[in-house]
Each structure stands twice: as structure tokens, then as C-alpha cells.
N, C-alpha and C. Protein backbone atom coordinates (compact mmCIF):
# COMPACT_ATOMS: atom_id res chain seq x y z
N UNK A 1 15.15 6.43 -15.34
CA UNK A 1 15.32 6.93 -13.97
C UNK A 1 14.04 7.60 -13.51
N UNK A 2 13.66 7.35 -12.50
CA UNK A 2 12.29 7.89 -11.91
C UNK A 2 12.62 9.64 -11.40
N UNK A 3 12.11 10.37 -11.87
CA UNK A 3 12.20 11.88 -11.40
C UNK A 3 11.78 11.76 -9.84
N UNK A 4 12.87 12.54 -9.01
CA UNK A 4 12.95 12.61 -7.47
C UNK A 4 11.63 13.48 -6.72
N UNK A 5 11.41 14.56 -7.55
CA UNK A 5 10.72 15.58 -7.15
C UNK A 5 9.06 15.71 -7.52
N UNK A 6 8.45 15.03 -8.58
CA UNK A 6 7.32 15.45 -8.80
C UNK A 6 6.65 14.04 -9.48
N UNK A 7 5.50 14.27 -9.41
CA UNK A 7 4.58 12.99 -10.16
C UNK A 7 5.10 12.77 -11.60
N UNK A 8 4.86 11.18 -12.09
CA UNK A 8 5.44 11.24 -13.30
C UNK A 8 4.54 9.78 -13.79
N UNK A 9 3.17 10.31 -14.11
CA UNK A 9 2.75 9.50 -15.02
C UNK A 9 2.03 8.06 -14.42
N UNK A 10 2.40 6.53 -15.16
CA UNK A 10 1.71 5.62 -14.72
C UNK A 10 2.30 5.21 -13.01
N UNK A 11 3.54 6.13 -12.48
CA UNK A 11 3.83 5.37 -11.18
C UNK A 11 3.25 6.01 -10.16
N UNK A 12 2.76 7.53 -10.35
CA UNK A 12 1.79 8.36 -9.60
C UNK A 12 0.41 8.09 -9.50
N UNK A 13 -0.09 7.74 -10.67
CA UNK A 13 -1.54 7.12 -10.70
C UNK A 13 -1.49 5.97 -9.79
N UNK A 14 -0.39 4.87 -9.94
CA UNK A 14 -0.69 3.72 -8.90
C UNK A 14 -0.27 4.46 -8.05
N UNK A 15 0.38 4.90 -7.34
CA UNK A 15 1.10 5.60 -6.06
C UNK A 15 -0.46 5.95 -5.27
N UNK A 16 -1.10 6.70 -6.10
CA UNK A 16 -2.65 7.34 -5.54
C UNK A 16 -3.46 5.46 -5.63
N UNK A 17 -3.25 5.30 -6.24
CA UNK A 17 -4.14 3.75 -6.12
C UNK A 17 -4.28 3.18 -5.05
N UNK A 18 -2.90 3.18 -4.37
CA UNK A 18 -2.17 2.39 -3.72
C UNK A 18 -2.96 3.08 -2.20
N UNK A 19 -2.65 4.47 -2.25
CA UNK A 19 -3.30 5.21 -0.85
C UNK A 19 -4.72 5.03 -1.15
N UNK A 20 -5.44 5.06 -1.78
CA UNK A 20 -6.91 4.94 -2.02
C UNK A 20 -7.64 3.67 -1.34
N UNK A 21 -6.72 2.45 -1.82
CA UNK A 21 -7.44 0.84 -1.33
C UNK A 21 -6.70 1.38 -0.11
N UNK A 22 -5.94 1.82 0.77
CA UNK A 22 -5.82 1.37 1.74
C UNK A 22 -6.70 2.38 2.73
N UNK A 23 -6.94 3.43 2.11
CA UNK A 23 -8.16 4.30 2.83
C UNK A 23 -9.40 3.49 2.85
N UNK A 24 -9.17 2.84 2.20
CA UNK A 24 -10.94 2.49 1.82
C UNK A 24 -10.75 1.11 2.96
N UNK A 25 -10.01 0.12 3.12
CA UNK A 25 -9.73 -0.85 4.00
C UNK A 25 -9.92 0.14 5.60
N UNK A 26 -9.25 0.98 5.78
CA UNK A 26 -9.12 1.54 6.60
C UNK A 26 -10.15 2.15 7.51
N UNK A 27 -10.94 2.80 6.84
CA UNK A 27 -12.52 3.41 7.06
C UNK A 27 -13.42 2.02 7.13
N UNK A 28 -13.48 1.24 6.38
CA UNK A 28 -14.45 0.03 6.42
C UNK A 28 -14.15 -0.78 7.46
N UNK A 29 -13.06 -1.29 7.98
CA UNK A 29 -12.48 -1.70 9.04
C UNK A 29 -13.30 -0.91 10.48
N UNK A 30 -13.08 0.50 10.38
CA UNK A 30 -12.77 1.19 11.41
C UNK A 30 -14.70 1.62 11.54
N UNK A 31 -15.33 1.39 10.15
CA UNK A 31 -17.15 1.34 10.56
C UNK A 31 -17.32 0.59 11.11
N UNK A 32 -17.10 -0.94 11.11
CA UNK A 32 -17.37 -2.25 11.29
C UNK A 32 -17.17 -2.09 12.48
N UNK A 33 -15.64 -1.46 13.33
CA UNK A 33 -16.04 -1.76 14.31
C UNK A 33 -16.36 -0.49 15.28
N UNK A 34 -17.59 -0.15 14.73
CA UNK A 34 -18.53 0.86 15.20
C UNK A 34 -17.80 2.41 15.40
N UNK A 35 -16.20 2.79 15.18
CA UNK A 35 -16.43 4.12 14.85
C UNK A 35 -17.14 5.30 13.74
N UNK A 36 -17.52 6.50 14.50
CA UNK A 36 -18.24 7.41 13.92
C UNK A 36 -17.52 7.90 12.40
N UNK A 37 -18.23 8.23 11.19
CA UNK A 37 -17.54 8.32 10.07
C UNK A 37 -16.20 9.45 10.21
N UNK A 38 -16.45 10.96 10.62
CA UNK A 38 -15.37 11.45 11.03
C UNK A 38 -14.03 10.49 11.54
N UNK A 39 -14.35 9.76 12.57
CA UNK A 39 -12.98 9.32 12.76
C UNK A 39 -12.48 8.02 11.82
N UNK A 40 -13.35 7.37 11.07
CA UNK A 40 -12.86 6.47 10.03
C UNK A 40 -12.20 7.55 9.07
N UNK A 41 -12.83 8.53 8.33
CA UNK A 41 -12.30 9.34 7.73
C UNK A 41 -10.68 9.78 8.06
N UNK A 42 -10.52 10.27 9.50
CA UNK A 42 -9.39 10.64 9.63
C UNK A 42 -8.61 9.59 9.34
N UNK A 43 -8.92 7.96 10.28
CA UNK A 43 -8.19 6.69 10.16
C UNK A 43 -7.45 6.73 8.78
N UNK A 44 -8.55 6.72 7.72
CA UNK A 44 -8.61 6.60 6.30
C UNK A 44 -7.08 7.62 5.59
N UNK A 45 -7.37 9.06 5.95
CA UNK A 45 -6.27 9.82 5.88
C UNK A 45 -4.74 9.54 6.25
N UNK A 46 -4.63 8.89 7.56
CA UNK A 46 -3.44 9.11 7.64
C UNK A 46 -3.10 7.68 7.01
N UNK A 47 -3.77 6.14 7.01
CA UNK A 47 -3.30 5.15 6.29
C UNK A 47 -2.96 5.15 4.81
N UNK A 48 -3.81 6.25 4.44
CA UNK A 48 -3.74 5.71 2.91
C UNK A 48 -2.53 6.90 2.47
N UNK A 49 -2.42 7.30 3.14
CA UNK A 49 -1.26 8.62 3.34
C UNK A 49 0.73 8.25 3.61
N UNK A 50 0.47 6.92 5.00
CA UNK A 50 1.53 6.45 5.11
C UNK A 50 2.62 6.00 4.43
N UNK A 51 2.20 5.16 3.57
CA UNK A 51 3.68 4.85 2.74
C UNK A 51 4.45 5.34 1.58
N UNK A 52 3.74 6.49 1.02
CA UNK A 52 4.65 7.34 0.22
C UNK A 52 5.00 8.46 1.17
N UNK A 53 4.94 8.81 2.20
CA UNK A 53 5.14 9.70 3.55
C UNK A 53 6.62 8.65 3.73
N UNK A 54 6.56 7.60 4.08
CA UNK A 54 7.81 6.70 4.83
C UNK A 54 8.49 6.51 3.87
N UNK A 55 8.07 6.02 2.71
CA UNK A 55 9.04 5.98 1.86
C UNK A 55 9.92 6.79 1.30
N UNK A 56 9.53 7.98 0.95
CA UNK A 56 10.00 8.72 0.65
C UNK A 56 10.87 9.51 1.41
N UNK A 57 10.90 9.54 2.70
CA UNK A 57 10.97 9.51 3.85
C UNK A 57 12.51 9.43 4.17
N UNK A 58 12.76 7.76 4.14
CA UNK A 58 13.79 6.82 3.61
C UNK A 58 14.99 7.06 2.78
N UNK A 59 14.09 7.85 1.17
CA UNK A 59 14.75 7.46 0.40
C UNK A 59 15.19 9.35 0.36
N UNK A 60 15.06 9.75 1.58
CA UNK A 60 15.65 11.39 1.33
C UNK A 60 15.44 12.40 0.16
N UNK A 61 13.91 11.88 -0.37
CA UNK A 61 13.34 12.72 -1.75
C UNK A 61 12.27 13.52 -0.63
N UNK A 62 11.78 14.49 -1.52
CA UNK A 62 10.55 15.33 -1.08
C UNK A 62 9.61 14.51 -1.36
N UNK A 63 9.09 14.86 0.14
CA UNK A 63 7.36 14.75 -0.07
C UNK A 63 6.74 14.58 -0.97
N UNK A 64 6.14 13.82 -1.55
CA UNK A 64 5.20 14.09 -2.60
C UNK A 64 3.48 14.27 -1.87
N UNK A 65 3.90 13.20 -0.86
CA UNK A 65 2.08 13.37 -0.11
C UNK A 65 1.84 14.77 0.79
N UNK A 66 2.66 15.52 0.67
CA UNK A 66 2.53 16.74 1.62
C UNK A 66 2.33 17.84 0.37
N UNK A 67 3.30 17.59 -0.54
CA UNK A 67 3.23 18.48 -1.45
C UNK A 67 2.12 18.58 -2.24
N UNK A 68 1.52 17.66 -2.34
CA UNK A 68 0.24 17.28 -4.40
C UNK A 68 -0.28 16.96 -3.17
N UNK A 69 -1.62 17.92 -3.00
CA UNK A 69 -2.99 17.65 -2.86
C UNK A 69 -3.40 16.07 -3.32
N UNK A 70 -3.46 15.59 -4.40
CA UNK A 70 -3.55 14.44 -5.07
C UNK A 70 -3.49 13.27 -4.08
N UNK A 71 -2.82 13.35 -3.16
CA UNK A 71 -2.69 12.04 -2.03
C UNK A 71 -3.64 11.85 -1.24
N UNK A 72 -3.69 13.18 -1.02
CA UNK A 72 -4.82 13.96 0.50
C UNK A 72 -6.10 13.28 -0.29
N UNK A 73 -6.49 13.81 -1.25
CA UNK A 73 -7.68 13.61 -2.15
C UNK A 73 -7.76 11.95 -2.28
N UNK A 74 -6.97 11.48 -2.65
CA UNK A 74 -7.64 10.01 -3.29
C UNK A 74 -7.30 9.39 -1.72
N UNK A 75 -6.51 9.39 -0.92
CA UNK A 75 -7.26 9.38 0.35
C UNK A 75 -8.87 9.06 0.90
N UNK A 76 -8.69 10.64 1.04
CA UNK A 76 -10.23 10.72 1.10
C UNK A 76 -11.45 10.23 0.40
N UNK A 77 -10.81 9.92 -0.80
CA UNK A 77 -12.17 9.28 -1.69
C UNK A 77 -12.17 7.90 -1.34
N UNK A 78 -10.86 7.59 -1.51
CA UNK A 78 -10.78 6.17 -0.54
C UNK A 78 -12.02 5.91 0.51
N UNK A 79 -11.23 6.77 1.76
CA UNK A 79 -12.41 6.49 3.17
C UNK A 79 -13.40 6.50 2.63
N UNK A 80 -14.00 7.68 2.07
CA UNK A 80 -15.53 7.13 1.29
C UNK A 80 -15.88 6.70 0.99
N UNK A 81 -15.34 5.99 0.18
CA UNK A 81 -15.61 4.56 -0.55
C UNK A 81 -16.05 3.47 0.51
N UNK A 82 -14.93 3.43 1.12
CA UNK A 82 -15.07 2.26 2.04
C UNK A 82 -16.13 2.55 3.34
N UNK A 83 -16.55 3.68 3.92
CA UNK A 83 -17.75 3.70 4.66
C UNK A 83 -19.16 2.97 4.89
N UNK A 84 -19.10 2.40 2.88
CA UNK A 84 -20.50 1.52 2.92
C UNK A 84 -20.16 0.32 2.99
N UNK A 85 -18.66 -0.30 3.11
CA UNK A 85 -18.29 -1.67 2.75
C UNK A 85 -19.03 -2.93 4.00
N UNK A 86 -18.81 -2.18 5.19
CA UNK A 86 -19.40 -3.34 6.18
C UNK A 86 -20.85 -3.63 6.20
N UNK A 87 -21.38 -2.76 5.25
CA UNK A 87 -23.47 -3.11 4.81
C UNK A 87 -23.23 -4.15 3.91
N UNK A 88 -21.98 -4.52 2.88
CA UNK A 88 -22.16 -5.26 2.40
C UNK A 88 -22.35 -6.73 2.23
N UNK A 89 -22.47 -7.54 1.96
CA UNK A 89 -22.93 -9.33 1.85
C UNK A 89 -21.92 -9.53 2.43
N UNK A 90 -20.86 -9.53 1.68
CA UNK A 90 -19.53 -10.38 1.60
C UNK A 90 -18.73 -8.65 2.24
N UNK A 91 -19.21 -8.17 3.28
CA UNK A 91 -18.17 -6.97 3.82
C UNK A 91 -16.77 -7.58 4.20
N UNK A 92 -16.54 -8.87 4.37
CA UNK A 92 -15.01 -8.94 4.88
C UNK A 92 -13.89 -9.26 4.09
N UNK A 93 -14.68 -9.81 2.59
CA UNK A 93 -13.66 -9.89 1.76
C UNK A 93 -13.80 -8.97 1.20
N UNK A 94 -14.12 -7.99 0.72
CA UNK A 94 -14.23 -6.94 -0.12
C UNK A 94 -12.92 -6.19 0.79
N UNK A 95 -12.90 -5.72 2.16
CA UNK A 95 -11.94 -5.28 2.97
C UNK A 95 -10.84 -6.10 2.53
N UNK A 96 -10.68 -6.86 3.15
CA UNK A 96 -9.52 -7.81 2.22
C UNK A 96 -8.80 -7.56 1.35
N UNK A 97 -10.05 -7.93 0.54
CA UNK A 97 -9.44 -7.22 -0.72
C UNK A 97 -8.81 -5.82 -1.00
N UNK A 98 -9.79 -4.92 -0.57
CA UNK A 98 -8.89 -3.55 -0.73
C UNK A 98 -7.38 -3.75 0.17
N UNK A 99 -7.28 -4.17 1.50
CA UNK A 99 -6.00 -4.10 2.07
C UNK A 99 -5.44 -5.20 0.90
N UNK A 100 -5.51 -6.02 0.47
CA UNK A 100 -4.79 -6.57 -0.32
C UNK A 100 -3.81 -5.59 -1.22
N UNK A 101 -5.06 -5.33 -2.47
CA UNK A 101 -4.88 -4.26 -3.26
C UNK A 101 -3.78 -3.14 -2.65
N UNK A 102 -3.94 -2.26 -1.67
CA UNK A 102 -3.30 -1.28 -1.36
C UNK A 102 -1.78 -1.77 -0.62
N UNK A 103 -1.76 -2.92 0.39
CA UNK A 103 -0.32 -3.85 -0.08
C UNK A 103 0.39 -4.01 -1.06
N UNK A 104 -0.08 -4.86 -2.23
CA UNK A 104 0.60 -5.25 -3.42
C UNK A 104 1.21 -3.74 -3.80
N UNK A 105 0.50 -2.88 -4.30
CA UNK A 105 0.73 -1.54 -4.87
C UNK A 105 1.71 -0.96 -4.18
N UNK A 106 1.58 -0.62 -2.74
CA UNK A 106 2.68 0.44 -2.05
C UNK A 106 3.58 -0.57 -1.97
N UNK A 107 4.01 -1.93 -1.59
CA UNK A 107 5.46 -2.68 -1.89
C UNK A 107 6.07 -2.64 -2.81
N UNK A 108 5.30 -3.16 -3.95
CA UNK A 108 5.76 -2.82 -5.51
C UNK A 108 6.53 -1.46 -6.01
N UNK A 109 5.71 -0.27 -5.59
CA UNK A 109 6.38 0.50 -6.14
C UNK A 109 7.59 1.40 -5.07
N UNK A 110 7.36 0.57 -3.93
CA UNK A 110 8.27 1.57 -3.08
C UNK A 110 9.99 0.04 -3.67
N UNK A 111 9.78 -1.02 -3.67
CA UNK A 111 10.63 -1.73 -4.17
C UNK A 111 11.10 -1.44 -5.66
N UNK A 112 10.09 -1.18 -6.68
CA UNK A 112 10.92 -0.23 -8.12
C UNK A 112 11.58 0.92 -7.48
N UNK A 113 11.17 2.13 -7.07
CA UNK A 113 11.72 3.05 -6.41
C UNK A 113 13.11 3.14 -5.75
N UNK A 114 12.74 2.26 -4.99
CA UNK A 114 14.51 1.96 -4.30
C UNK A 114 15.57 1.58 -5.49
N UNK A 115 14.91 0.50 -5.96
CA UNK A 115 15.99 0.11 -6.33
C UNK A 115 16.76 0.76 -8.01
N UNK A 116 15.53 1.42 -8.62
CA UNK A 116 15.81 2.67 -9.75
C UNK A 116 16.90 3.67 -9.18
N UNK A 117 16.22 3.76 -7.63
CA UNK A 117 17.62 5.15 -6.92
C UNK A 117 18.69 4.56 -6.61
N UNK A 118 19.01 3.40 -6.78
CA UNK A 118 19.99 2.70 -6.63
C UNK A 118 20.31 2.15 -5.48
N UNK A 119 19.40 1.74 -4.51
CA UNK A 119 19.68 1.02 -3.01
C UNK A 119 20.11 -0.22 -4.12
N UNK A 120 20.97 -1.40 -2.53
CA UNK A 120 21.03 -2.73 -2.43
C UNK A 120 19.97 -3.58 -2.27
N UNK A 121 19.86 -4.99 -2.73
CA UNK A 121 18.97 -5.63 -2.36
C UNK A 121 18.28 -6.09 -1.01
N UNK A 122 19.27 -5.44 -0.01
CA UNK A 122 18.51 -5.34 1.70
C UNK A 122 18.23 -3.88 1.83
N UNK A 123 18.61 -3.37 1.10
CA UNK A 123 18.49 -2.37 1.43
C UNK A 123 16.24 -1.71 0.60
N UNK A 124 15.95 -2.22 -0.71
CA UNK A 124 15.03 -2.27 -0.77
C UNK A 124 14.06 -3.14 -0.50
N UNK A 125 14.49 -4.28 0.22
CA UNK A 125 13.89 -5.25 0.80
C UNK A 125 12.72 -4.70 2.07
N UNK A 126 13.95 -4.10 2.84
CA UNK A 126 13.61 -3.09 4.05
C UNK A 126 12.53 -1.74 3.81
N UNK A 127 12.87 -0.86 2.58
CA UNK A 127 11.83 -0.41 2.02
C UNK A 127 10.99 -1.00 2.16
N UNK A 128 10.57 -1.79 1.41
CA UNK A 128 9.69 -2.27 0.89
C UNK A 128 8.66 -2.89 1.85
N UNK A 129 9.23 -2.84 2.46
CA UNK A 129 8.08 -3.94 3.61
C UNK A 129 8.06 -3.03 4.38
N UNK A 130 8.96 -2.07 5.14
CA UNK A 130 8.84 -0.80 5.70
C UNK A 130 7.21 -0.12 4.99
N UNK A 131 7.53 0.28 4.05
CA UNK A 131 6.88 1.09 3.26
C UNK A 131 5.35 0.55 2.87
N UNK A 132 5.42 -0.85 2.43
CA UNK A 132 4.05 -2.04 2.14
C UNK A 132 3.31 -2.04 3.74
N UNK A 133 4.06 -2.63 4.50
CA UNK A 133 3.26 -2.26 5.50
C UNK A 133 2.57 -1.41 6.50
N UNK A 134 3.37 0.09 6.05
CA UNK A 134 3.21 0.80 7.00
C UNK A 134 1.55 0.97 6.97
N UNK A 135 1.16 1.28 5.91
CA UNK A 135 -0.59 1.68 5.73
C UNK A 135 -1.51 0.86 7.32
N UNK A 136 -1.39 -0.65 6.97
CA UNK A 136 -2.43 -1.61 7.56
C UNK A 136 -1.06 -1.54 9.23
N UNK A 137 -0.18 -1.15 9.51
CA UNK A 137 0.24 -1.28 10.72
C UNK A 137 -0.31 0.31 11.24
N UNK A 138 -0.52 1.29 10.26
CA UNK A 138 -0.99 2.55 11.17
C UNK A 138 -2.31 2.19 11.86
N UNK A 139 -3.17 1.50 10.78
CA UNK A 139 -4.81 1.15 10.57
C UNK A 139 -5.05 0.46 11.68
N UNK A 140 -4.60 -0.71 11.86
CA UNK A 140 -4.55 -2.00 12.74
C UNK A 140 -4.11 -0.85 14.03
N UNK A 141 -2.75 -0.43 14.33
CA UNK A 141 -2.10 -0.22 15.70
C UNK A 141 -3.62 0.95 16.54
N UNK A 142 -3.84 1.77 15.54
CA UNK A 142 -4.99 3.11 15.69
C UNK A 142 -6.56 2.01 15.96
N UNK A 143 -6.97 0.77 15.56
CA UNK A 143 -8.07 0.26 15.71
C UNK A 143 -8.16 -0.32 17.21
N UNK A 144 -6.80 -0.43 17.65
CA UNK A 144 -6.58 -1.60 19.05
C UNK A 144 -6.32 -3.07 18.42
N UNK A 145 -6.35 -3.32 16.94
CA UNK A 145 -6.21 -4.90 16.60
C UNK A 145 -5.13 -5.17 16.45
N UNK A 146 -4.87 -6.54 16.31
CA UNK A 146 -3.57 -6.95 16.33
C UNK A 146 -3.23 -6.86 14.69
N UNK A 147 -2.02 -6.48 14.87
CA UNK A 147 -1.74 -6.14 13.02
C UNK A 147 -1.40 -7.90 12.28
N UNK A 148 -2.26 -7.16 10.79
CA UNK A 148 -2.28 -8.98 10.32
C UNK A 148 -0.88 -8.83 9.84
N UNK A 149 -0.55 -7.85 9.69
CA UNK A 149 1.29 -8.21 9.38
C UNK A 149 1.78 -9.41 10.70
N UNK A 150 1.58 -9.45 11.73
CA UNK A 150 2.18 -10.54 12.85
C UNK A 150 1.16 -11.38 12.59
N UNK A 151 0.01 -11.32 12.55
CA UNK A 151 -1.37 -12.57 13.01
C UNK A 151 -1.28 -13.10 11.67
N UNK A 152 -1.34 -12.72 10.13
CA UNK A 152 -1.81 -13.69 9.44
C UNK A 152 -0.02 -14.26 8.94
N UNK A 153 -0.28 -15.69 8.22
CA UNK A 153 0.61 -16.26 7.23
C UNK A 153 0.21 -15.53 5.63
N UNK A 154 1.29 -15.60 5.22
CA UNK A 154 1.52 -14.58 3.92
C UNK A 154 0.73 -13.23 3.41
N UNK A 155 1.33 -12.65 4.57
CA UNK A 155 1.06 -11.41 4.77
C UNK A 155 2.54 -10.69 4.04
N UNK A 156 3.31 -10.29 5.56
CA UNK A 156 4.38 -9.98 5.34
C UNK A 156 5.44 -10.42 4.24
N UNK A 157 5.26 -12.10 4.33
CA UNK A 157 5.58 -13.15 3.28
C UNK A 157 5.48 -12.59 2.03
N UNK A 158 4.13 -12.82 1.74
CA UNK A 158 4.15 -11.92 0.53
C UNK A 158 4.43 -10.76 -0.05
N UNK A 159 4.83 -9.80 0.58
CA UNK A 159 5.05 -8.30 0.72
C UNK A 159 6.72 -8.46 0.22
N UNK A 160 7.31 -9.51 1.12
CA UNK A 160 8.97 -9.42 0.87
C UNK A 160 8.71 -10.34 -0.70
N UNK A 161 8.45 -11.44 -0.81
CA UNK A 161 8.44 -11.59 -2.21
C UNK A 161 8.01 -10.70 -3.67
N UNK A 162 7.05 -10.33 -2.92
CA UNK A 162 6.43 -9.28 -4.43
C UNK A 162 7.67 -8.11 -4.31
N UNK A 163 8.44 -7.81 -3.53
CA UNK A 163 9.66 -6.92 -3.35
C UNK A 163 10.84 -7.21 -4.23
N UNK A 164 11.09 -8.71 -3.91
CA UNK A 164 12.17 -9.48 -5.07
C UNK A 164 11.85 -9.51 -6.33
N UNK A 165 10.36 -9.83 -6.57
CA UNK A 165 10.13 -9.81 -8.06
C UNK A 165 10.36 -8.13 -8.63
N UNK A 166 9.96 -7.46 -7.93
CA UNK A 166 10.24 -6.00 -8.40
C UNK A 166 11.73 -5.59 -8.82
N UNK A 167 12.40 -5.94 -7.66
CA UNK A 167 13.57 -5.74 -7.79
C UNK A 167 14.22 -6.60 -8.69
N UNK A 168 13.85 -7.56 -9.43
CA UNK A 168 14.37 -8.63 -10.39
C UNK A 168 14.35 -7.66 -11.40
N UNK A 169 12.57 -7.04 -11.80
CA UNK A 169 12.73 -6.86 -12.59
C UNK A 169 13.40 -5.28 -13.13
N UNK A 170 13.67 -4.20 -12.18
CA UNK A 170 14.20 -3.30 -12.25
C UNK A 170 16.03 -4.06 -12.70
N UNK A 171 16.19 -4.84 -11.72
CA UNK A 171 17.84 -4.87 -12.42
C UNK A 171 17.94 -6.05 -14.22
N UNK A 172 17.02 -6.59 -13.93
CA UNK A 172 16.99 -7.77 -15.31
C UNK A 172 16.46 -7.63 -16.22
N UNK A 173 15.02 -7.01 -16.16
CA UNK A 173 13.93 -7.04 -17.49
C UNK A 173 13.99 -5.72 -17.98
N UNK A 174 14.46 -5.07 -17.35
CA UNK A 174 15.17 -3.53 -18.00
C UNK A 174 13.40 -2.44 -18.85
N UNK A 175 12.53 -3.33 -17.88
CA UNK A 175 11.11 -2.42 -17.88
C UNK A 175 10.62 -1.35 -17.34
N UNK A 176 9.94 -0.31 -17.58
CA UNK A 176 9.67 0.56 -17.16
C UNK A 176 9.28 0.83 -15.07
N UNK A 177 9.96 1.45 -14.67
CA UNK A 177 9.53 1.32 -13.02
C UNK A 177 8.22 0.98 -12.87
N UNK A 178 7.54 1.34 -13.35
CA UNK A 178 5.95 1.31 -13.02
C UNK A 178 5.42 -0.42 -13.22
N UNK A 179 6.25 -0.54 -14.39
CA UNK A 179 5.84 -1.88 -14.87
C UNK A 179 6.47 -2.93 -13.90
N UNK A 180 7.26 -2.79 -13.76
CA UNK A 180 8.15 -3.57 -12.44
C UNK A 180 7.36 -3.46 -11.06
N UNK A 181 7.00 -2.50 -10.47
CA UNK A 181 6.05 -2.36 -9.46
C UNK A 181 4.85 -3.28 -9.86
N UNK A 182 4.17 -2.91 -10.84
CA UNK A 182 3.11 -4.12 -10.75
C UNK A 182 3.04 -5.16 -11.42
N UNK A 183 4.61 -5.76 -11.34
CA UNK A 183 4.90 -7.34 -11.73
C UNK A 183 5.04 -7.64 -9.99
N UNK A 184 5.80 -6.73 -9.27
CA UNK A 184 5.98 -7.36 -8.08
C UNK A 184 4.60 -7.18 -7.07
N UNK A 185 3.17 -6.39 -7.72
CA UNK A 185 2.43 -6.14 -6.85
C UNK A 185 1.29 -7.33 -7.47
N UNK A 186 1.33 -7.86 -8.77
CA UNK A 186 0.97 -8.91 -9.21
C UNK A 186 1.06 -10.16 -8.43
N UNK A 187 2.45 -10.21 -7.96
CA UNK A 187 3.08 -11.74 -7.33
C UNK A 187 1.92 -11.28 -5.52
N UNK A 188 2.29 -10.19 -5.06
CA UNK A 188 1.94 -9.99 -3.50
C UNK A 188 0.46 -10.56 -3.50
N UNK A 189 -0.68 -9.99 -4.73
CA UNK A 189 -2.14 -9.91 -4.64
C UNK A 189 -2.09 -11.39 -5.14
N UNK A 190 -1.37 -12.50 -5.62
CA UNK A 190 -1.59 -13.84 -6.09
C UNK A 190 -1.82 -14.45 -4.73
N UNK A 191 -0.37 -14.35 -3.93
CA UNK A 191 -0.12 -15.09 -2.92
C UNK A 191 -1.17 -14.48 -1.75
N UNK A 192 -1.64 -13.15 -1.47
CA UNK A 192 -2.81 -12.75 -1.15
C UNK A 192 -4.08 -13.24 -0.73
N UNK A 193 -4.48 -13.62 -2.40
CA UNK A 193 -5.58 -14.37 -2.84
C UNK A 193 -6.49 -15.52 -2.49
N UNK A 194 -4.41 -16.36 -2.37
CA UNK A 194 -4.43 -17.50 -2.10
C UNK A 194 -4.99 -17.74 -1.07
N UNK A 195 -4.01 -16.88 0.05
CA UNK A 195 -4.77 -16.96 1.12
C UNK A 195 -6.01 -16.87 1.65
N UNK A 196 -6.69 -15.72 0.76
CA UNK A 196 -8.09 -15.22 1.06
C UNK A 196 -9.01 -16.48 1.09
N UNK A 197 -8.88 -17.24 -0.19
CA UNK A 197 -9.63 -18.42 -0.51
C UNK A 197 -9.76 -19.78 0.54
N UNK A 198 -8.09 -19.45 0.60
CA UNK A 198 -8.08 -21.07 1.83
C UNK A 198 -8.31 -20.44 3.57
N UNK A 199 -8.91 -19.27 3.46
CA UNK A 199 -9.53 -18.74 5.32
C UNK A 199 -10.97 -19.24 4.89
């Protein structure tokens, strides 16, 4: 059973993972298209912030991102990170990639989560994609772009599948939550990938 109230180990470390790539997508996005680092920074904050905020949210537990500094922080190291990404060669897949990364992760584990607390299978479905997408729909809605949750193919797609595999394996493979999160954040960053390759 996942403890309601406080960090616990390998699902907190990804939990911070998870807000980190999407800070870092977030800020690199938001250089590229010419805002000042302060406000990528903030961008960076509240995306990589969003989906353990909603999820948790949801699932009527405390805060963890309000409470543990720890969110705020890898946040922020996030945006930093990602500030130098649009100097780079290949700046658009590297972005990509991090929104990838920070997808797979916050679906995955907001889909172990649910379904450890015992939601239904629509019921963490909805999580889950609630929760997976919220990061890149704060990022996107705050840039003026159109969110690739509507514009791209296997986006969302992937988000609800890597959800089922999670949830498979929380009720079937009888593996640790964490480990279940990134079997189902495994499947999201495949189908991801895929895509990345064939744009």
C-alpha cells in the first residue's frame, strides 16, 4: 500500500523526475519562443508542479508538492536545465524528449497510485490522463500554443495506454507501485518514441 501522507522512496524520486523533465520542456519551450528566463522559470514552476498538485488533488490525500520543498526544488532545477536546450543542435528533440519523459512518469505513477488506493479502472484511467497531461496542457495553454495533447497522434493515446499497463500491473503482477508506474511509463515513452522518429 502506498503511504497517503509523505514521500516513500523509489515512487518520490520518480514523482520529482517526473516534475523535473517537465520543467525543463517547459522553460526550453518557453526560451525558444523568446520569453525572458524569469518567466520560463515561473512557466517551469507551475508545470513541473502540476500533476502531483491534481492528482493528489483527486485522490483527496495531502499535498505533497505544497508540503516537501523537494517539488518546488527539482522544479526549478528542471527550468534550469532546460534554459540552454533551444542553443542546442537537435533543440527540438531533446524538448521532446523531456516532455516525453515527464508524460510517461506523471501517468504511470498517478495510474499505480489510483489504483493501489483502490479507484476503478475509469476511474484511474481519468487520473491518469487528468494527471499525465496536466504538466504540457498548463505549458502549452500559458505559451498561446495549441496543446499537443489535441494536435499530435499518440500523445494522449499513449498516456491512456501506458495507464492500462500500470493498472494491469498493480492488479496482476502484484509488483511494487513504483515498479508498475514505470512498466506503464515504459509503454507511454515507446509509443512516444515512435512517434518522435516517424515526424
Amino acid at each position: 500500500m502506498i503511504p497517503a501522507g509523505a514521500g516513500f522512496g523509489p515512487f518520490l524520486v520518480l514523482d520529482l523526475a517526473a516534475g523535473f523533465m517537465l520543467a525543463a520542456a517547459a522553460s526550453g519551450l518557453a526560451r525558444a519562443g523568446g520569453s525572458r528566463s524569469g518567466g520560463a522559470l515561473a512557466l517551469a514552476c507551475l508545470a513541473g508542479t502540476a500533476a502531483p498538485l491534481l492528482r493528489d488533488t483527486l485522490l483527496g490525500l495531502p499535498l505533497l508538492a505544497l508540503d516537501q520543498p523537494a517539488y518546488l526544488a527539482a522544479a526549478l532545477t528542471g527550468g534550469l536545465a532546460g534554459l540552454p536546450l533551444p542553443r542546442l543542435r537537435r533543440a527540438g528533440l531533446c524538448l521532446a524528449l523531456a516532455d516525453a519523459l515527464g508524460l510517461a512518469l506523471a501517468t504511470g505513477l498517478a495510474a499505480a497510485k489510483g489504483a493501489v488506493l483502490g479507484l476503478g479502472a475509469a476511474g484511474v484511467l481519468l487520473l491518469a490522463l487528468l494527471s499525465g497531461l496536466a504538466g504540457g496542457l498548463v505549458r502549452d495553454t500559458l505559451l498561446g500554443n495549441t496543446a499537443l495533447a489535441m494536435e499530435e497522434d499518440l500523445y494522449a493515446t499513449a498516456a491512456a495506454l501506458g495507464a492500462v499497463v500500470s493498472l494491469a500491473c498493480v492488479w496482476h503482477a502484484r509488483l511494487p507501485p513504483w515498479q508498475c508506474a514505470l512498466a506503464g511509463a515504459a509503454c507511454i515513452l515507446l509509443l512516444r518514441a515512435f512517434r518522435l522518429r516517424r515526424a
